[in-house]
Structures are given as structure tokens and as C-alpha cells.
C-alpha atoms as a PDB file:
ATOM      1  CA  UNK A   1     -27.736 -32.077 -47.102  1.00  0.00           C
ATOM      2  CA  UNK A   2     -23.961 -32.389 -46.093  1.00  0.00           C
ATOM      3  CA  UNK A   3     -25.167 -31.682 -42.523  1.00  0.00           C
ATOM      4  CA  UNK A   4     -27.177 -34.540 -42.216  1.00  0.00           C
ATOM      5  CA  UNK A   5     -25.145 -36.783 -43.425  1.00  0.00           C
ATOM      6  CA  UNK A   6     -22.532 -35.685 -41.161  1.00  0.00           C
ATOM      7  CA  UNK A   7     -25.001 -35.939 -38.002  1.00  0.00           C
ATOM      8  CA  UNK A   8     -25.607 -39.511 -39.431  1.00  0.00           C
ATOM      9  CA  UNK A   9     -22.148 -39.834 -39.683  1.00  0.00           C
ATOM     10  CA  UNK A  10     -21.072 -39.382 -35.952  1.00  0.00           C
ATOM     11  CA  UNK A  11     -24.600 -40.570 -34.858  1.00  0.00           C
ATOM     12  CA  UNK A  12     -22.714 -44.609 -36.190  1.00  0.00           C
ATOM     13  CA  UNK A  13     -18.994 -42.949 -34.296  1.00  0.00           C
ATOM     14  CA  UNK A  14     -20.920 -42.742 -31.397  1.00  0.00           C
ATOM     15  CA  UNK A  15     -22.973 -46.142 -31.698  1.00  0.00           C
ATOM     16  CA  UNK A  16     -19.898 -47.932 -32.629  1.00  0.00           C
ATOM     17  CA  UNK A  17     -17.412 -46.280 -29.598  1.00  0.00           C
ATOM     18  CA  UNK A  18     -20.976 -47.316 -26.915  1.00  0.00           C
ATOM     19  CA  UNK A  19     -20.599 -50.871 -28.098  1.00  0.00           C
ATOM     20  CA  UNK A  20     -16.728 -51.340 -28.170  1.00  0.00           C
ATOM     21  CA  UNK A  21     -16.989 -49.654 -24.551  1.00  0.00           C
ATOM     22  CA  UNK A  22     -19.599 -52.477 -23.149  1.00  0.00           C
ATOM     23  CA  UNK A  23     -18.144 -55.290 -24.882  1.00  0.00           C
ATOM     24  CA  UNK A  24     -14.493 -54.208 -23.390  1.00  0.00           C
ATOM     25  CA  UNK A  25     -16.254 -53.945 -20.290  1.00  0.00           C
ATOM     26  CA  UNK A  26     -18.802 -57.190 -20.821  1.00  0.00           C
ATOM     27  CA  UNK A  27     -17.860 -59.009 -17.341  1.00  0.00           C
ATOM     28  CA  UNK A  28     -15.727 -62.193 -18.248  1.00  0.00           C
ATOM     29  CA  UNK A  29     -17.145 -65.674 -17.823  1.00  0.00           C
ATOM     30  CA  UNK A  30     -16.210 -67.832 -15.486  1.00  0.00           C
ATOM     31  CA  UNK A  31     -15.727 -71.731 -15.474  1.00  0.00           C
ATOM     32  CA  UNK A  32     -17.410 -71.985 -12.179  1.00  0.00           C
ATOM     33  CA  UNK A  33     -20.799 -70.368 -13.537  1.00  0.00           C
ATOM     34  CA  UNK A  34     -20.655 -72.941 -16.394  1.00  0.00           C
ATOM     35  CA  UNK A  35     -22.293 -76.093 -16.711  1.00  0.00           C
ATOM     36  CA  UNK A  36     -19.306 -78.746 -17.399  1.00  0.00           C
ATOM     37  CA  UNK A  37     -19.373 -81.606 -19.846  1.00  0.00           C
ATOM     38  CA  UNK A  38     -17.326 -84.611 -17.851  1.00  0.00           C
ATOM     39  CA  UNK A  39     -14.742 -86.581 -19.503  1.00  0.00           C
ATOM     40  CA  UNK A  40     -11.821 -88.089 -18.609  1.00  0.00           C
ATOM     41  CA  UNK A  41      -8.488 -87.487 -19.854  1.00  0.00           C
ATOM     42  CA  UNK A  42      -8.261 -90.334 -22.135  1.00  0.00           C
ATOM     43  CA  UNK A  43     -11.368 -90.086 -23.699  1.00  0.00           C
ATOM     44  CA  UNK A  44     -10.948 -86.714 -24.484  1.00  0.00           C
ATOM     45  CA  UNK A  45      -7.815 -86.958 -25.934  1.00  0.00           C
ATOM     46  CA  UNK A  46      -8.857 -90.178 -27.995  1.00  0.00           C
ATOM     47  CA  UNK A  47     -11.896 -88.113 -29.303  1.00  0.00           C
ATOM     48  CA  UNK A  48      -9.771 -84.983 -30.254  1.00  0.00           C
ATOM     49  CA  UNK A  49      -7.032 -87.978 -32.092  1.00  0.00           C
ATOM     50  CA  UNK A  50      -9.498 -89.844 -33.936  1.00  0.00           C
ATOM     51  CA  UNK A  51     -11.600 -86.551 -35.064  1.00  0.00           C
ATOM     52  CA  UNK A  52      -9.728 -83.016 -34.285  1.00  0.00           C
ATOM     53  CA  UNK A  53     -13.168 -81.401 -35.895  1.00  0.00           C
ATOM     54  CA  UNK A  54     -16.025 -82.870 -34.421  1.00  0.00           C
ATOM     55  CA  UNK A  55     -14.076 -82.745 -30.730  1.00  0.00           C
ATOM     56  CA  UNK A  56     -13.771 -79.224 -31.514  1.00  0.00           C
ATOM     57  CA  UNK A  57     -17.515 -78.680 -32.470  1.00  0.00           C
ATOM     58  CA  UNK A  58     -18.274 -80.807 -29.385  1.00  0.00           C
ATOM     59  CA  UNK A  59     -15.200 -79.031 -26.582  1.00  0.00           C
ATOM     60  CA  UNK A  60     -13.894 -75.990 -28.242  1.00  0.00           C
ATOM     61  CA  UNK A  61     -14.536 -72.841 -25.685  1.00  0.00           C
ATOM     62  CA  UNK A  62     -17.136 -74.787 -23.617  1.00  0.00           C
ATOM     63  CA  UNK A  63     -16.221 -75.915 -19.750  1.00  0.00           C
ATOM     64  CA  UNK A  64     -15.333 -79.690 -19.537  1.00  0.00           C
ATOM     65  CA  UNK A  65     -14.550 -81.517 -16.074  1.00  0.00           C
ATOM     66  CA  UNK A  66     -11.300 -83.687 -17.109  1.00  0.00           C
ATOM     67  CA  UNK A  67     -10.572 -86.515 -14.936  1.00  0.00           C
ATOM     68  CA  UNK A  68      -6.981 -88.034 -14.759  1.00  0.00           C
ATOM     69  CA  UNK A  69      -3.933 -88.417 -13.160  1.00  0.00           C
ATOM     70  CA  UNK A  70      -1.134 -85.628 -13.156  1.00  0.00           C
ATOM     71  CA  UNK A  71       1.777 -86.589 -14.870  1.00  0.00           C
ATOM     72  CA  UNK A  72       3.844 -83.474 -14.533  1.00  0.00           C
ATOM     73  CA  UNK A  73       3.156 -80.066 -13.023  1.00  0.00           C
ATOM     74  CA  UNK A  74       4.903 -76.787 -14.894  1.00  0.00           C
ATOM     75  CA  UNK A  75       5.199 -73.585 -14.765  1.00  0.00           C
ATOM     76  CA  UNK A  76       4.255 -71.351 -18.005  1.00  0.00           C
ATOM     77  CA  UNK A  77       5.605 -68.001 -19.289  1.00  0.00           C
ATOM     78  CA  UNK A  78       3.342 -66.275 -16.796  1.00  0.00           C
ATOM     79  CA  UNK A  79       4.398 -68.348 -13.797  1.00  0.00           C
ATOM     80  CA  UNK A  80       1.101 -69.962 -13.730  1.00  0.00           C
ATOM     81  CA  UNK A  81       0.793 -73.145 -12.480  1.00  0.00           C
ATOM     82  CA  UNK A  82       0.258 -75.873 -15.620  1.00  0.00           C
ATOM     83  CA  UNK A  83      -0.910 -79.605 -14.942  1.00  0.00           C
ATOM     84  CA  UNK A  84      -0.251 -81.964 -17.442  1.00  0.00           C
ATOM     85  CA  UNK A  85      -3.065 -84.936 -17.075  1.00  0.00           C
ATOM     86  CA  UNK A  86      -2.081 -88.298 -18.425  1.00  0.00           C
ATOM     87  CA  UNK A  87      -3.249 -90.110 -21.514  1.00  0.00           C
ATOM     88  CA  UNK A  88      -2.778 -93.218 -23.482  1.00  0.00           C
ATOM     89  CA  UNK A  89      -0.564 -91.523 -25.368  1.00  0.00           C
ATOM     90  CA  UNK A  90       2.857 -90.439 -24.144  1.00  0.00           C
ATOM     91  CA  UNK A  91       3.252 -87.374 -26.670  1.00  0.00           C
ATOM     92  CA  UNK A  92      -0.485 -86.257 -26.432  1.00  0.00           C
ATOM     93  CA  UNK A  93      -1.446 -84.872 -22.114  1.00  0.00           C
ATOM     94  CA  UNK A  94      -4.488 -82.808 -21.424  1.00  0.00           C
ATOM     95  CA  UNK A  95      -2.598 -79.332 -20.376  1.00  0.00           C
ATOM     96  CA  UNK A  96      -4.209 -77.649 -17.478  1.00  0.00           C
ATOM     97  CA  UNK A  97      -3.706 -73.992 -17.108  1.00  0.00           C
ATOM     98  CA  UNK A  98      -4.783 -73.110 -13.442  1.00  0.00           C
ATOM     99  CA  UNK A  99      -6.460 -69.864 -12.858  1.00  0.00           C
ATOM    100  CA  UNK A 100      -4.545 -69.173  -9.434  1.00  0.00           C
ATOM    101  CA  UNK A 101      -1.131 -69.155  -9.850  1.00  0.00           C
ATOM    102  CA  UNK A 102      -0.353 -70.915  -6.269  1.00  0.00           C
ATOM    103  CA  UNK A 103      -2.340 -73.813  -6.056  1.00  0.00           C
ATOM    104  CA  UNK A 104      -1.402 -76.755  -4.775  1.00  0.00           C
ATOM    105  CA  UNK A 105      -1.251 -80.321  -7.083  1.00  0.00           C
ATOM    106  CA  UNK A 106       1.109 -83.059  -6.740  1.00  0.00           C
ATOM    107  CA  UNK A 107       2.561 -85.882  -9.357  1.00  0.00           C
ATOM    108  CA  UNK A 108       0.061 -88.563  -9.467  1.00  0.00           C
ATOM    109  CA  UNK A 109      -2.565 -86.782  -7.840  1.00  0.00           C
ATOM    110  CA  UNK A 110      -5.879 -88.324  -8.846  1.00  0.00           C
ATOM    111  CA  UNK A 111      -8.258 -84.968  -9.646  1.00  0.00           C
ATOM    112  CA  UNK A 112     -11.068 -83.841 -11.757  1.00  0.00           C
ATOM    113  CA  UNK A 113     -10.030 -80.144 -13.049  1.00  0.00           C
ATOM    114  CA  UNK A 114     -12.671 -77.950 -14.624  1.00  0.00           C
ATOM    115  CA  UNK A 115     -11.553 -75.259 -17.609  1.00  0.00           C
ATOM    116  CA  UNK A 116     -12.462 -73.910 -20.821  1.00  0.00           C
ATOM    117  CA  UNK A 117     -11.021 -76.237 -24.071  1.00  0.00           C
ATOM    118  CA  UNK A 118      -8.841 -73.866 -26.186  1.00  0.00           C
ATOM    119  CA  UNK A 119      -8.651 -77.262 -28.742  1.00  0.00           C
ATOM    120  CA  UNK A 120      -5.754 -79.427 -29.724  1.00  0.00           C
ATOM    121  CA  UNK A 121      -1.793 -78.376 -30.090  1.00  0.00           C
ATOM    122  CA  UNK A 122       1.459 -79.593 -30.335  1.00  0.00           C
ATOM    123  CA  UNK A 123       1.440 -81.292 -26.885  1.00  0.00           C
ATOM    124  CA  UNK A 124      -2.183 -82.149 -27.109  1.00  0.00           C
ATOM    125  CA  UNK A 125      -5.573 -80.868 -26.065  1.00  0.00           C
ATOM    126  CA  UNK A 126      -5.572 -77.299 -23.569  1.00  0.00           C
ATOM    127  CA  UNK A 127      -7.611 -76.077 -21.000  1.00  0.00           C
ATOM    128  CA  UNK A 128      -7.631 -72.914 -19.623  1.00  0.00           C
ATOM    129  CA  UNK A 129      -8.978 -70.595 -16.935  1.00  0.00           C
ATOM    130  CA  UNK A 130      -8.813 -74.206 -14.763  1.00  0.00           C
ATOM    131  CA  UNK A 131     -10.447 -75.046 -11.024  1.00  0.00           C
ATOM    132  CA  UNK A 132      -9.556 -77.896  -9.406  1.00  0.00           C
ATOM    133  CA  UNK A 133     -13.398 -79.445  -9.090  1.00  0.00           C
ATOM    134  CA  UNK A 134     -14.306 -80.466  -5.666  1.00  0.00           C
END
């Protein structure tokens, strides 16, 4: 009796190390393979502003194509490259992180940028994993 339940005991040890190994290994999506909802900058941030819940149930960890203009370029604590798209509102940008740390934007740039929404923050709505869309 104790021997089967210890065989059914390492039998779910051995089931549950399998899966944590494939999902650590589960290849990681990409924007690029993702079908993106277009927006622009303004209307996204005007949705996430007037309804923070339904943008998220509409944006949140799906690929959107923001279109805007950059309004400041950054670097963040990785030295990635950041682009800040401009809105309506002052306090409220669409922050772009860029996948690539050395790519090339410039203030004012008209561009369409393609990333992942990881939802509204302090300084208003992020993407992440970003492509500039061509």
C-alpha cells in the first residue's frame, strides 16, 4: 500500500518537473508573428483615460500598431532605447520600449511602432517588446 502511493507520488514529481521544463523552455512570442490591432496614440490613450478596464480587456498583452509622433526618446534601466509617443495629454505618452537596444528614432519622427500593451501607469499606457512597423 505505502509503495504505491509513493510510485503515485513521484509519478505527479515527475509530471510536474516535465511541464515546468517545457513551459521554461515554451519559445517566446514575438510581436512580429502577431496580428496587430492599429491605433493611434491618441486614441489609445483617450480609450485607456476614459475606461482603464475595458482598454485593458480590449489591449492588455495583445500586439497593437501605435501611430504618433515621438516626443522624447530615453533610455531605461537596461539601456534600452524608450520612445515616448505624443498624446493630447501632456502627463499621459504612449511609452515605447524597443526590442533592440540601438535603433535609430528621432524627436518628431512620424512612425507607427508595433509592441505588446503591458496597460496603463504613472506616465501612461506601455508597450513593450516594440518594432518600428515598416
Amino acid at each position: 500500500m505505502i509503495r504505491n502511493i509513493l510510485i503515485a507520488l513521484l509519478l505527479l514529481i515527475l509530471i510536474g518537473v516535465g511541464t515546468g521544463i517545457y513551459m521554461w523552455n515554451k519559445p517566446h512570442n514575438k510581436v512580429e508573428n502577431a496580428k496587430g490591432i492599429a491605433i493611434t496614440a491618441d486614441a489609445l490613450s483617450k480609450e485607456y483615460t476614459s475606461d482603464e478596464k475595458a482598454a485593458d480587456t480590449k489591449y492588455l498583452n495583445k500586439a497593437i500598431e501605435v501611430s504618433g509622433t515621438i516626443s522624447e526618446i530615453d533610455k531605461n534601466q537596461d539601456g534600452g532605447t524608450m520612445a515616448i509617443l505624443q498624446t493630447s495629454d501632456p502627463a499621459a505618452g504612449i511609452q515605447c520600449t524597443m526590442r533592440e537596444k540601438n535603433v535609430t528614432l528621432t524627436k518628431g519622427q512620424n512612425i507607427t511602432i508595433k509592441g505588446f500593451c503591458s496597460g496603463n501607469g504613472l506616465t501612461g499606457v506601455s508597450l513593450t517588446d516594440c518594432v518600428i512597423k515598416q
